[in-house]
Protein backbone atom coordinates (compact mmCIF):
# COMPACT_ATOMS: atom_id res chain seq x y z
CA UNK A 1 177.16 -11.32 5.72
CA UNK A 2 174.58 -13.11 7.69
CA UNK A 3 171.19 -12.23 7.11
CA UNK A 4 167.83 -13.44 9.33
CA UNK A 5 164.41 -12.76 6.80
CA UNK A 6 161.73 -12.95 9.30
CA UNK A 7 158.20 -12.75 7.21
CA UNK A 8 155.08 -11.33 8.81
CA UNK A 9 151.77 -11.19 7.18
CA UNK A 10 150.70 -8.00 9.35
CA UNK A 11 153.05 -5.74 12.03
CA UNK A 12 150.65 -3.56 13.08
CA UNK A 13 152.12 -1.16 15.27
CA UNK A 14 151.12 3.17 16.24
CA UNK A 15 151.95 5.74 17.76
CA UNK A 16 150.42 5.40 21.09
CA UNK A 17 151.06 1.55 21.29
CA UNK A 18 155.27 2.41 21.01
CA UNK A 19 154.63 5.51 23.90
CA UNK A 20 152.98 3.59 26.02
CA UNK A 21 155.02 0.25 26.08
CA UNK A 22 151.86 -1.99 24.99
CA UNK A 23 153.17 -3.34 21.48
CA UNK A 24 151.17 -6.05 19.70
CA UNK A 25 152.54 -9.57 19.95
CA UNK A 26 153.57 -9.26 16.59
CA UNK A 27 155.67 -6.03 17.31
CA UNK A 28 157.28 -7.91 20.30
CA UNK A 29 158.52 -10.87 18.51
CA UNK A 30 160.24 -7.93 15.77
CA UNK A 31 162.11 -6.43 18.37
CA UNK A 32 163.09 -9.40 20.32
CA UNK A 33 164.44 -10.76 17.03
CA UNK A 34 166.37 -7.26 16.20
CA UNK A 35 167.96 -7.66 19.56
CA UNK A 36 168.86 -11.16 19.58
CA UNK A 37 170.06 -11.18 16.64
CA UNK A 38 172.55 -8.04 17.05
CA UNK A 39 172.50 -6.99 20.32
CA UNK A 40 173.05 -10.95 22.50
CA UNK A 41 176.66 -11.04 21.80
CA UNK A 42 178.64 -8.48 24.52
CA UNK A 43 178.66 -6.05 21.29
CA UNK A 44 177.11 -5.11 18.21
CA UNK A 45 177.24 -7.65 15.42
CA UNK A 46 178.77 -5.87 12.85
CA UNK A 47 178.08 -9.11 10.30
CA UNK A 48 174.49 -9.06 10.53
CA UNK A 49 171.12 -7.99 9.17
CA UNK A 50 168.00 -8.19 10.39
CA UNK A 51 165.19 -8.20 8.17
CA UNK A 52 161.55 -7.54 8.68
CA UNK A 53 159.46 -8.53 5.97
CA UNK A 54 155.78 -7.75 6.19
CA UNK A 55 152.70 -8.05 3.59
CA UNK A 56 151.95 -10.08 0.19
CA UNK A 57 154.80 -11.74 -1.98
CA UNK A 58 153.84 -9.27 -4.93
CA UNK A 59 153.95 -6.24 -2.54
CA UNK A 60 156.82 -6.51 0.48
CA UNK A 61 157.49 -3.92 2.98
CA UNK A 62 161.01 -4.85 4.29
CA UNK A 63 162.48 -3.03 7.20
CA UNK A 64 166.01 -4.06 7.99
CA UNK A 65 168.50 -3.13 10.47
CA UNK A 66 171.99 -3.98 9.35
CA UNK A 67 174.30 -3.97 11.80
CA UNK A 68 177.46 -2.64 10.65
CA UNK A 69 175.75 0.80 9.77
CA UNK A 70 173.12 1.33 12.42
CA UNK A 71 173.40 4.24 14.65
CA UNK A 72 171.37 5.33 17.97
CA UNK A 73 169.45 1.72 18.14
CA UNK A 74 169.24 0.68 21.23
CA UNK A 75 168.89 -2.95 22.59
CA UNK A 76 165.63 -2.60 24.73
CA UNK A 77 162.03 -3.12 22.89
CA UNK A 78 161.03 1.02 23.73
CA UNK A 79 164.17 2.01 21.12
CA UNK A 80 163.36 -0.89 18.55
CA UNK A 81 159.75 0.34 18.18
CA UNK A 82 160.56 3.60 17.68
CA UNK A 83 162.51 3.12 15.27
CA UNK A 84 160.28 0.91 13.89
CA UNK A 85 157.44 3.01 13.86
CA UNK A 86 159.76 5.41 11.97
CA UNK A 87 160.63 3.02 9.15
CA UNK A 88 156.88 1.96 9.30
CA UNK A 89 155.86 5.58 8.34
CA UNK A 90 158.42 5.43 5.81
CA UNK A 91 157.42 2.92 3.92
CA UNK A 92 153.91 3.92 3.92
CA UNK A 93 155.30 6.69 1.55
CA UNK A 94 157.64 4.55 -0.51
CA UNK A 95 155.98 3.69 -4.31
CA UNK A 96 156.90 -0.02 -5.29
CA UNK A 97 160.90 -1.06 -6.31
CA UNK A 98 162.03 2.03 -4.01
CA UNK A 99 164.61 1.60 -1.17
CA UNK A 100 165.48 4.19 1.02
CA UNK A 101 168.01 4.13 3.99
CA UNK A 102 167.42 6.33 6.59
CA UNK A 103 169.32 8.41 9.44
CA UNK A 104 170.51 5.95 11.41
CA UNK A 105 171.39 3.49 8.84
CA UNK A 106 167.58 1.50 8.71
CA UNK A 107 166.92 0.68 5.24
CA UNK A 108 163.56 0.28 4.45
CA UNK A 109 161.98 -0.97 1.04
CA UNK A 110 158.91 -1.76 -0.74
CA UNK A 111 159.47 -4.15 -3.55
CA UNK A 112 157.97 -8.14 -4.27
CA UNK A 113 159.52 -11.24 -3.06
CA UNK A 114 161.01 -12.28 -5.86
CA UNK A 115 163.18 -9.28 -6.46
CA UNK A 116 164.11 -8.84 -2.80
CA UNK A 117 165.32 -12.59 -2.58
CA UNK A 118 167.31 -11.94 -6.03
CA UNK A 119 168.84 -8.44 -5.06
CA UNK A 120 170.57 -10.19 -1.63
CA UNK A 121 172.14 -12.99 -3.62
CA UNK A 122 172.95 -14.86 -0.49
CA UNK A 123 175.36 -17.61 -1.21
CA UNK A 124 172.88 -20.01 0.18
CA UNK A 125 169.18 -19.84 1.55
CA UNK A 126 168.53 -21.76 4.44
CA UNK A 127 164.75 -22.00 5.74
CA UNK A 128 163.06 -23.01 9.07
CA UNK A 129 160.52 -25.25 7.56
CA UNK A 130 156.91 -24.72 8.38
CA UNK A 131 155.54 -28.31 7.32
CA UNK A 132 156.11 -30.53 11.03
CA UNK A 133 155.89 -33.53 8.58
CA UNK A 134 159.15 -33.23 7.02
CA UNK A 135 162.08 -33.18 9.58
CA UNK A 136 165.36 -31.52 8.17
CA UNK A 137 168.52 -33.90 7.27
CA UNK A 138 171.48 -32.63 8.22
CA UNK A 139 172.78 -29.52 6.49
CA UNK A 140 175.67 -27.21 6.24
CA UNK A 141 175.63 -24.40 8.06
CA UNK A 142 177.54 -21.60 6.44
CA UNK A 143 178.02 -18.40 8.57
CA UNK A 144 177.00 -16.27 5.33
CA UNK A 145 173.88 -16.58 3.87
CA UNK A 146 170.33 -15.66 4.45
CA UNK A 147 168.22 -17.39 6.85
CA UNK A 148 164.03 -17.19 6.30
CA UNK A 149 161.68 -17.70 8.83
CA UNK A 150 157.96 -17.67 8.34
CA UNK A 151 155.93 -16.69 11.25
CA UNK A 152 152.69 -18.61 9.86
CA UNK A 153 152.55 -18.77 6.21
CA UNK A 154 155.14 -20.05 3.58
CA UNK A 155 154.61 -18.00 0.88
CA UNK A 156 158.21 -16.72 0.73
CA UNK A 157 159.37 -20.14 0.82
CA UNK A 158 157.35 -21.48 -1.95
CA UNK A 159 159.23 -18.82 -4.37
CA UNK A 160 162.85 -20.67 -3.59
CA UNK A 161 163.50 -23.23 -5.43
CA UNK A 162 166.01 -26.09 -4.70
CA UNK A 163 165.58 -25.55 -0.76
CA UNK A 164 165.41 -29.48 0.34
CA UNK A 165 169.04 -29.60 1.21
CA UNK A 166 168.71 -26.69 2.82
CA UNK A 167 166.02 -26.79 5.43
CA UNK A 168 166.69 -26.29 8.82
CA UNK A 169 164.68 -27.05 12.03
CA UNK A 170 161.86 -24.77 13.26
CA UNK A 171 162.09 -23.75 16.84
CA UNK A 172 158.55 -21.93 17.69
CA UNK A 173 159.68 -18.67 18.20
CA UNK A 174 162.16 -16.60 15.25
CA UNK A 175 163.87 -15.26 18.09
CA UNK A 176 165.00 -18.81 19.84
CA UNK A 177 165.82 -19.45 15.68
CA UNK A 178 167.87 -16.41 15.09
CA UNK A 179 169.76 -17.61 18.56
CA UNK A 180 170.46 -20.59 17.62
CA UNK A 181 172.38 -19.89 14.24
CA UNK A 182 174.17 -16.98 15.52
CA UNK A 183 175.14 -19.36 18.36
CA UNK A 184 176.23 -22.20 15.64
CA UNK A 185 178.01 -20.01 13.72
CA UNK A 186 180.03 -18.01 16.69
CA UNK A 187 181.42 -21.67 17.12
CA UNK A 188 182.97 -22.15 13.22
């Protein structure tokens, strides 16, 4: 299973923002990663998950739309926010350490960074490095595995330990990111 982590610190995102079509920037960038990364392939990936993480390491809201089980998700930003909205308003009701999958096969869950990288037990952890000063060796792309990306802080990444050999470029926008290693990996 391939699985993108993309980590906001706020998604804010209502009711009359979704009806209307005027999402916040932040909102955009979630759906246009949800439909790159399983919707730009002809089909539904099947061996994907897409992962929105927003808040504080010690208190995540995670919204994630796995690909093999999601139902009546469309690829166009109108049926990502809805749906996104929904899980939103979910989690606003979920205590912390609870999961809950919903209808159409969204799982959201509150829980803290630590546990949510632990729980996924990716085989490896790759990262799109923040920090411009280091560039990225060359590493080995696996097609399984979870890929982070931090939209502006690197909190998540400071919690994994052992990354170096690991870190992969940073393109500017998660999308063009997610792209790019679904690309790579359609190729192996």
């Amino acid at each position: 299973m391939r699985r993108f982590l993309i980590f906001f610190e706020r998604l804010p995102i209502d009711v009359v923002s979704v009806k209307s079509g005027q999402n916040s920037p932040e909102v955009v960038t979630a759906c246009r990663c949800v439909n790159v990364g399983l919707f730009v392939s002809g089909d539904l990936r099947r061996n994907v998950e897409v992962s929105l993480a927003v808040g504080q390491p010690e208190d995540l809201g995670v919204v994630t739309y796995p690909g093999r089980d999601l139902k009546r998700v469309s690829p166009d930003e109108r049926s990502i926010s809805f749906f996104l909205l929904k899980a939103m308003n979910v989690l606003r009701e979920l205590p912390l350490g609870s999961k809950k999958r919903m209808d159409n096969g969204i799982v959201v869950q509150r829980t803290n960074a630590t546990d949510l990288l632990q729980g996924w037990e990716p085989s490896r952890i790759y990262v799109s490095f923040l920090d411009p000063s280091i560039q990225p060796k060359q590493v080995d792309v696996r097609p399984q595995g979870l890929f982070l990306y931090e939209l502006t802080s690197t909190a998540l990444t400071d919690l994994i330990i052992n990354i170096p050999g690991n870190l992969l470029p940073r393109p500017p926008h998660p999308e063009r990111f997610i792209l790019d290693i679904n690309l790579y990996c359609d190729q192996l």
